[in-house]
PDB file of N, CA and C in Angstrom:
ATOM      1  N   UNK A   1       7.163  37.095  -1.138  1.00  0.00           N
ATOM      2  CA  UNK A   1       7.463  35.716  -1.484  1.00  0.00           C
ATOM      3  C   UNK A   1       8.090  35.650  -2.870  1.00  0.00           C
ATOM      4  N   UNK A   2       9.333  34.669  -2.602  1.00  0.00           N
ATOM      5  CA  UNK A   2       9.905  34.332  -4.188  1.00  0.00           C
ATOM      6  C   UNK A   2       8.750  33.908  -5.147  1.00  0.00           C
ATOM      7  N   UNK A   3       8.776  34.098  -6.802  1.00  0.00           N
ATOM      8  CA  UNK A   3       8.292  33.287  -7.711  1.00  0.00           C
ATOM      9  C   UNK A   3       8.262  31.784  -7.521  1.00  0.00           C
ATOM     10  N   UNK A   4      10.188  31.582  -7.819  1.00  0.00           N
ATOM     11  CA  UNK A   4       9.933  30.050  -7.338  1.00  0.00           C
ATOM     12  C   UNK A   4      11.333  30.413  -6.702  1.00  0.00           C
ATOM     13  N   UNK A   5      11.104  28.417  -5.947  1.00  0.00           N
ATOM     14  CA  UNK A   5      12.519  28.786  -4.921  1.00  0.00           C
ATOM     15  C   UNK A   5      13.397  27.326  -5.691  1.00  0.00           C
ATOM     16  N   UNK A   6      15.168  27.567  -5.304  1.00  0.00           N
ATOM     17  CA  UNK A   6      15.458  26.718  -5.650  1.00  0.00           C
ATOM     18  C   UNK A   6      15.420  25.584  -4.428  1.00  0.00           C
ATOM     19  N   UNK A   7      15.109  24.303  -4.723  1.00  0.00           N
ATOM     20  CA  UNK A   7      14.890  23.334  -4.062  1.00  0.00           C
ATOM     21  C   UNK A   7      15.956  22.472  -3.585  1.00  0.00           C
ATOM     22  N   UNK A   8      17.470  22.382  -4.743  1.00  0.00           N
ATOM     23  CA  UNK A   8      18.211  22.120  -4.316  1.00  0.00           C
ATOM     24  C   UNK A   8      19.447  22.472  -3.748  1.00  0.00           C
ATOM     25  N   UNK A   9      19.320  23.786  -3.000  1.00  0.00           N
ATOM     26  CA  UNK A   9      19.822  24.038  -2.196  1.00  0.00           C
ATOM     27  C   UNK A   9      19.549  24.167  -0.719  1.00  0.00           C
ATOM     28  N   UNK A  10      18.246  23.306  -0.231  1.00  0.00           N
ATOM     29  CA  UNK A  10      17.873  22.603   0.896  1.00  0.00           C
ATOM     30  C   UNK A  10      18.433  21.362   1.036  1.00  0.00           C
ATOM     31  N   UNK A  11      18.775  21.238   2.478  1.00  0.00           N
ATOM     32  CA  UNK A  11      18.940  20.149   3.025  1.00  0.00           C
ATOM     33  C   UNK A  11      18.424  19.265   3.164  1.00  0.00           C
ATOM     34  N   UNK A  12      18.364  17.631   3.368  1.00  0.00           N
ATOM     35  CA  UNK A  12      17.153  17.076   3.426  1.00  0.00           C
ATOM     36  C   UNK A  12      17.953  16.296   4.606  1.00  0.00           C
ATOM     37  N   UNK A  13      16.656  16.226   5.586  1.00  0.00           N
ATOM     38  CA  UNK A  13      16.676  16.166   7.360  1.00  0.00           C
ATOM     39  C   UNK A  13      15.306  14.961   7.520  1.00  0.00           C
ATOM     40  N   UNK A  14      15.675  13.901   7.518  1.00  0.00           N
ATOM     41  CA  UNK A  14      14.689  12.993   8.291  1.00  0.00           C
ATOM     42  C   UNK A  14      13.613  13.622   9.459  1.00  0.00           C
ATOM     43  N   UNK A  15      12.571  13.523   9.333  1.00  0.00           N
ATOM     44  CA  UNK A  15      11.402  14.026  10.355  1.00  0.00           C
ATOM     45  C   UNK A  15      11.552  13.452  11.988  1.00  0.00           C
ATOM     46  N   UNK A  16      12.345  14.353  12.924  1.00  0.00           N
ATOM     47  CA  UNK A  16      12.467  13.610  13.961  1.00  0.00           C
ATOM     48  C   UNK A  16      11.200  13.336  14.806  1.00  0.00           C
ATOM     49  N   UNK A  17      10.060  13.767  14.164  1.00  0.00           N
ATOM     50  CA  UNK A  17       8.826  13.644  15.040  1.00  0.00           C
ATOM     51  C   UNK A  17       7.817  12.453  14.342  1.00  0.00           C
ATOM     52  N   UNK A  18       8.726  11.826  13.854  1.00  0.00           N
ATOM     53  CA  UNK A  18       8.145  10.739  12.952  1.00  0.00           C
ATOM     54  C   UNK A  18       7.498   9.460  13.659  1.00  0.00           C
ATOM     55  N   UNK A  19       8.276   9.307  15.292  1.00  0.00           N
ATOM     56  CA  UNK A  19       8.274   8.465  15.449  1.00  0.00           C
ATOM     57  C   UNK A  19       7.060   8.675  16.890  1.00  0.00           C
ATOM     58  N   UNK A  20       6.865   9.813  17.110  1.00  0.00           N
ATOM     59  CA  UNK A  20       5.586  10.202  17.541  1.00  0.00           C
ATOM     60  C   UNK A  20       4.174  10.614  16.738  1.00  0.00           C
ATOM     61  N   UNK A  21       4.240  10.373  15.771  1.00  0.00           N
ATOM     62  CA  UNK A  21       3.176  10.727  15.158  1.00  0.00           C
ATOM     63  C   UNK A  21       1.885   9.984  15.310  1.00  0.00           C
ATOM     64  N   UNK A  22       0.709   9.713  15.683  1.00  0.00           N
ATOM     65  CA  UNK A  22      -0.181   9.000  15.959  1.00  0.00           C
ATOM     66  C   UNK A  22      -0.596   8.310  14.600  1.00  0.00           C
ATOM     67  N   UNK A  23      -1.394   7.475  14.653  1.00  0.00           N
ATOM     68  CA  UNK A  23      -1.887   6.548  13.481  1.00  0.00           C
ATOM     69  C   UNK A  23      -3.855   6.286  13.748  1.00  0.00           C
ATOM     70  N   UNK A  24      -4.309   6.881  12.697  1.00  0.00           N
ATOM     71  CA  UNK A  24      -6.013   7.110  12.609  1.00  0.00           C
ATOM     72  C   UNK A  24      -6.408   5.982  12.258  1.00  0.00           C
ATOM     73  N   UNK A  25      -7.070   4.998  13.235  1.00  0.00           N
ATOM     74  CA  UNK A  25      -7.893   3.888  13.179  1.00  0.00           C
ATOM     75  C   UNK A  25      -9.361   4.339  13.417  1.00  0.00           C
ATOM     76  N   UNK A  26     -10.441   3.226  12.709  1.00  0.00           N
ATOM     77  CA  UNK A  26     -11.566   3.394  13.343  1.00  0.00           C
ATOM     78  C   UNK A  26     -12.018   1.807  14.203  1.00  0.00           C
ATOM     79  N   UNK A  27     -11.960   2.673  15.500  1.00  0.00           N
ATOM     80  CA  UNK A  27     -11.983   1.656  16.298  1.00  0.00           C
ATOM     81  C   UNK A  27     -14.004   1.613  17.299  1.00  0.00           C
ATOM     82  N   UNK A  28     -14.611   0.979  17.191  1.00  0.00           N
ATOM     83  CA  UNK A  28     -16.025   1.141  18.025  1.00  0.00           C
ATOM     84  C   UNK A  28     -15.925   0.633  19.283  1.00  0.00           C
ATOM     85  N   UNK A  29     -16.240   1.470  20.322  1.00  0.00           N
ATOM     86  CA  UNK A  29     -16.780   1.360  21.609  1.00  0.00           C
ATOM     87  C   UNK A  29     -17.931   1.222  22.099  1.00  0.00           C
ATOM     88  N   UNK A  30     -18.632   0.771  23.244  1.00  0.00           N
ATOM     89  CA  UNK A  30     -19.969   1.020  23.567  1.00  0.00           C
ATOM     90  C   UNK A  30     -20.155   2.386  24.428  1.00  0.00           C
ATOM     91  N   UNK A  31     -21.597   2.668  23.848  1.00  0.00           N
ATOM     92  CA  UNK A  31     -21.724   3.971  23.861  1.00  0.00           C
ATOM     93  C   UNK A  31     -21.270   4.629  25.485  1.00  0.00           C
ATOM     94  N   UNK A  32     -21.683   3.672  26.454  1.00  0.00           N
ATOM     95  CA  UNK A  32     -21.419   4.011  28.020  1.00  0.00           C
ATOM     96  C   UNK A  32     -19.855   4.531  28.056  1.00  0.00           C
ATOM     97  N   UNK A  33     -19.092   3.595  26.967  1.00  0.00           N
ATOM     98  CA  UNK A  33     -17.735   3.987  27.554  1.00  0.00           C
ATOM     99  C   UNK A  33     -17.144   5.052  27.013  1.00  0.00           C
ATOM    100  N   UNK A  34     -18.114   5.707  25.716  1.00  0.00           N
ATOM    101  CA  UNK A  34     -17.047   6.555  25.447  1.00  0.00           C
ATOM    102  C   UNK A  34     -17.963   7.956  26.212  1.00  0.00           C
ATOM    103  N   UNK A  35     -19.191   7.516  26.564  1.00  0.00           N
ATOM    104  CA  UNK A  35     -19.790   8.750  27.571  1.00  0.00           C
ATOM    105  C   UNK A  35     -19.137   8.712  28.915  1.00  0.00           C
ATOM    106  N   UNK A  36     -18.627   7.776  29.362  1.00  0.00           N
ATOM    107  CA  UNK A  36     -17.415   7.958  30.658  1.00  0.00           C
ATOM    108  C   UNK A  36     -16.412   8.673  30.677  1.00  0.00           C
ATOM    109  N   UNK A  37     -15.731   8.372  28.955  1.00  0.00           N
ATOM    110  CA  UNK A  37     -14.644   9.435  28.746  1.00  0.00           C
ATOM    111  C   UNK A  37     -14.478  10.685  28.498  1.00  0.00           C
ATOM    112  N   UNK A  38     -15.841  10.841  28.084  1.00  0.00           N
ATOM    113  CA  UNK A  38     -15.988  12.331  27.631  1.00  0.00           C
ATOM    114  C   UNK A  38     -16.517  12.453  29.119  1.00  0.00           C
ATOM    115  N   UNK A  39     -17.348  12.756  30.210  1.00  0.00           N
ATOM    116  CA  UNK A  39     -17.607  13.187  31.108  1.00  0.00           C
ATOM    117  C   UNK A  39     -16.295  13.686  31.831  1.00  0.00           C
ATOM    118  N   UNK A  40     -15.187  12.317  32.071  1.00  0.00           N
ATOM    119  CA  UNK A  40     -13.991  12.774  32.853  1.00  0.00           C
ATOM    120  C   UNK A  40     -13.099  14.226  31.742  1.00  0.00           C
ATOM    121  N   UNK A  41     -13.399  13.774  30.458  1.00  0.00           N
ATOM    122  CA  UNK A  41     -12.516  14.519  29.770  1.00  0.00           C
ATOM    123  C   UNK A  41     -13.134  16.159  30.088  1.00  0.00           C
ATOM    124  N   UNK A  42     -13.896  16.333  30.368  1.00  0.00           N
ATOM    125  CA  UNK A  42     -14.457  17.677  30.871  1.00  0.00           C
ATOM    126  C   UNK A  42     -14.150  17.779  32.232  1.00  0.00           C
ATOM    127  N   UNK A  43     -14.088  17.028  33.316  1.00  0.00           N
ATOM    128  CA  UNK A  43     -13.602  17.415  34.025  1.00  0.00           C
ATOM    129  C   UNK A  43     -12.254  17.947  34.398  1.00  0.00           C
ATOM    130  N   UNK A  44     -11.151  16.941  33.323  1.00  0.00           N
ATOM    131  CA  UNK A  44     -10.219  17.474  33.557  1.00  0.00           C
ATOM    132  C   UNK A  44      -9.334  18.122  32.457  1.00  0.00           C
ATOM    133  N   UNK A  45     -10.317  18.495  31.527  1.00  0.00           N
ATOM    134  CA  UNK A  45      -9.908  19.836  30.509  1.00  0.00           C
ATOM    135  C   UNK A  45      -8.623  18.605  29.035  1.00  0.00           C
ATOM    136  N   UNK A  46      -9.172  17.851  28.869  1.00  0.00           N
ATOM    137  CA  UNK A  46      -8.410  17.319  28.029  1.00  0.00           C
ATOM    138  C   UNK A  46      -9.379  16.573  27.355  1.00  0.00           C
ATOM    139  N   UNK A  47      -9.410  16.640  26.181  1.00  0.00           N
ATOM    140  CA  UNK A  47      -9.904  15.195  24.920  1.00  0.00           C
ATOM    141  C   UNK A  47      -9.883  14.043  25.228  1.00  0.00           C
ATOM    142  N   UNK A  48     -11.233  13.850  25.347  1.00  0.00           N
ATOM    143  CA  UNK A  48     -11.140  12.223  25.294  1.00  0.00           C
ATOM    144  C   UNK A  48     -11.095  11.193  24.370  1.00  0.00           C
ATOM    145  N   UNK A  49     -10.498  11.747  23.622  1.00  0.00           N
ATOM    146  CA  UNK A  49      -9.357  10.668  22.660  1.00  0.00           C
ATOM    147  C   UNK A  49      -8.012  10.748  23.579  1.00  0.00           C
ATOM    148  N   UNK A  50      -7.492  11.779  24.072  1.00  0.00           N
ATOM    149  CA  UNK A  50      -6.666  11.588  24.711  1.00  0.00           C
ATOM    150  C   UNK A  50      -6.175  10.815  25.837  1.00  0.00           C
ATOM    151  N   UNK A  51      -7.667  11.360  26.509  1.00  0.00           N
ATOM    152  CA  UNK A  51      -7.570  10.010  27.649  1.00  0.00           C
ATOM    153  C   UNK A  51      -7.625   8.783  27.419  1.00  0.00           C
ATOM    154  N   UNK A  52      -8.477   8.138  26.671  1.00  0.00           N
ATOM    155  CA  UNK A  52      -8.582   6.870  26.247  1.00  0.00           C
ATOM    156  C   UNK A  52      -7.263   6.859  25.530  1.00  0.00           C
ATOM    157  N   UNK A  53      -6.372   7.114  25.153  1.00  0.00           N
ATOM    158  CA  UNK A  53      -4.901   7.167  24.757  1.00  0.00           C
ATOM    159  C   UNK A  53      -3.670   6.838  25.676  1.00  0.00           C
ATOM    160  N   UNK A  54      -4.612   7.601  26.847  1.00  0.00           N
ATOM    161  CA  UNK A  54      -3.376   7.562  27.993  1.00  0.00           C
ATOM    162  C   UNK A  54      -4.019   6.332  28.998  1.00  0.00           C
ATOM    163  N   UNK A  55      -4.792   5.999  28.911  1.00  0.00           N
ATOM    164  CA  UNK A  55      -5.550   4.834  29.771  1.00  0.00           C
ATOM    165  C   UNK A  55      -4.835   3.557  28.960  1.00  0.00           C
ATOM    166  N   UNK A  56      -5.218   3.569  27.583  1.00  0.00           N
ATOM    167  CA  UNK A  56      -4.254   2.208  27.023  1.00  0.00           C
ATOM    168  C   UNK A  56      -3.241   2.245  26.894  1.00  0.00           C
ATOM    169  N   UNK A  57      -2.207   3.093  26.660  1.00  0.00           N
ATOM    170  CA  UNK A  57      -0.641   3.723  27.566  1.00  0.00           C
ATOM    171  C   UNK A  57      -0.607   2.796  28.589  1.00  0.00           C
ATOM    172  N   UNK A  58      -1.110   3.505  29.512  1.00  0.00           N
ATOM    173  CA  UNK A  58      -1.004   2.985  30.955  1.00  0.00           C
ATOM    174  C   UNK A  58      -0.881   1.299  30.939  1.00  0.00           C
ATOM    175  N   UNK A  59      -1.991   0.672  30.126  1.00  0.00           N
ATOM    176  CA  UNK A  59      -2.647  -0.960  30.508  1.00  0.00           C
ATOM    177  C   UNK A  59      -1.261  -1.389  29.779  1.00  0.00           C
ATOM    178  N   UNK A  60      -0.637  -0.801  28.603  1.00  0.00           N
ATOM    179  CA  UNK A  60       0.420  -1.262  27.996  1.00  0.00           C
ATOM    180  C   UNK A  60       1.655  -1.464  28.962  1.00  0.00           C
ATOM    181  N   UNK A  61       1.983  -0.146  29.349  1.00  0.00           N
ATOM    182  CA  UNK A  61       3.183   0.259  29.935  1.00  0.00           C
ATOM    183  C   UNK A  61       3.542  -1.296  31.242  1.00  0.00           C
ATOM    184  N   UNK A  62       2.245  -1.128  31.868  1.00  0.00           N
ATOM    185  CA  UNK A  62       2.049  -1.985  33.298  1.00  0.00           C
ATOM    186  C   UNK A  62       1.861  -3.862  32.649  1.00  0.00           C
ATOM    187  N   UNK A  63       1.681  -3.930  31.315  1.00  0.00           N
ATOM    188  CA  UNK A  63       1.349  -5.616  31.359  1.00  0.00           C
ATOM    189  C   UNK A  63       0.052  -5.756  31.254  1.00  0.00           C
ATOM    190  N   UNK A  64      -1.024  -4.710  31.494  1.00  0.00           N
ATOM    191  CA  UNK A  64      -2.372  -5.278  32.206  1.00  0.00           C
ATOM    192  C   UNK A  64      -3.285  -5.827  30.882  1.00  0.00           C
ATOM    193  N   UNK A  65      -4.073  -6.897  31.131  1.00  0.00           N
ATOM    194  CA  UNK A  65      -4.341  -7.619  30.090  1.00  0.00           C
ATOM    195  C   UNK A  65      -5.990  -7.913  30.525  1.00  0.00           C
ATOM    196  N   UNK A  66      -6.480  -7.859  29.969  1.00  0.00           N
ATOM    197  CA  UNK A  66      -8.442  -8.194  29.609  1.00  0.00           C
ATOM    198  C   UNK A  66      -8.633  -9.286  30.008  1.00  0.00           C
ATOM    199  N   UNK A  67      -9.550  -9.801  31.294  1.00  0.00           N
ATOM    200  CA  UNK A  67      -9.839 -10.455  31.214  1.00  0.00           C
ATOM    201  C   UNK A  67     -10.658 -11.616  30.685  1.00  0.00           C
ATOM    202  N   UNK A  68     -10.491 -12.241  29.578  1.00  0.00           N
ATOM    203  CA  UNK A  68     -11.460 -12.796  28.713  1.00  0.00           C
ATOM    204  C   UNK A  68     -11.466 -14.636  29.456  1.00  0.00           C
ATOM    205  N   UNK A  69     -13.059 -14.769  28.820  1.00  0.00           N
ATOM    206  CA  UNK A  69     -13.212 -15.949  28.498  1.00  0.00           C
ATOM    207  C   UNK A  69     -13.945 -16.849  27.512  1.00  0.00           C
ATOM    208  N   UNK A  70     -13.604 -17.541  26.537  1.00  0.00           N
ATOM    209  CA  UNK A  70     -13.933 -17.928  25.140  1.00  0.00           C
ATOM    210  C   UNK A  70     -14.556 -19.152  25.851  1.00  0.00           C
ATOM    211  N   UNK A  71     -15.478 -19.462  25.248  1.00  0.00           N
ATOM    212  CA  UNK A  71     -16.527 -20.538  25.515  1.00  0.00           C
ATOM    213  C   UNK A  71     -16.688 -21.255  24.168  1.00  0.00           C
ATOM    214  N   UNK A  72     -16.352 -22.525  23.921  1.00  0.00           N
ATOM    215  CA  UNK A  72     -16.636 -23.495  22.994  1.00  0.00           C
ATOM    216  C   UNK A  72     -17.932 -23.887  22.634  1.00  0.00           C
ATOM    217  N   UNK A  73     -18.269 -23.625  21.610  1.00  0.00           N
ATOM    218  CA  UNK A  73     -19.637 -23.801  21.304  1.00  0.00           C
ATOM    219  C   UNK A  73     -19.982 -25.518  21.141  1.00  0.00           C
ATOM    220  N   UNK A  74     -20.859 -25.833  21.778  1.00  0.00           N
ATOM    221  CA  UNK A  74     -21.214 -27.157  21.828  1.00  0.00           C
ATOM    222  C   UNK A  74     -22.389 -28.079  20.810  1.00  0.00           C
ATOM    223  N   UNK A  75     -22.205 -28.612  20.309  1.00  0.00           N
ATOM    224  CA  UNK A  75     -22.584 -29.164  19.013  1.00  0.00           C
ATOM    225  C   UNK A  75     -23.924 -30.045  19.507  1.00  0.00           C
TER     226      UNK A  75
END
């Protein structure tokens, strides 16, 4: 290995994997669901961060939306 290197005789190249790079949230689940994911994730040899990655992928990709219902609290 050089001492030092010169620096400006590199190129400078935008990161084309920039735009895949994931982003670290802390997000909480209940405990059942993330023991669902890890069970399948052993079955089928992948992280279940991953799956739960590719499951909200999926709900994205397709539209699919939560069914909620907000209830007005009554005075």
């Amino acid at each position: 290995m050089k001492k030092n290197y010169d620096l400006k005789k590199m190129s400078w190249k935008p990161n084309p994997y920039l735009k895949s790079l994931k982003k670290s949230v802390t997000i909480r689940f209940d405990q059942d669901i993330v023991e669902y994911f890890k069970d399948l994730s052993e079955q089928e040899g992948v992280p279940y961060q991953t799956l739960m990655n590719q499951f909200l992928r999926f709900c994205k990709e397709e539209g699919l939306k939560p069914k909620t219902s907000w209830k007005k609290k009554t005075a």
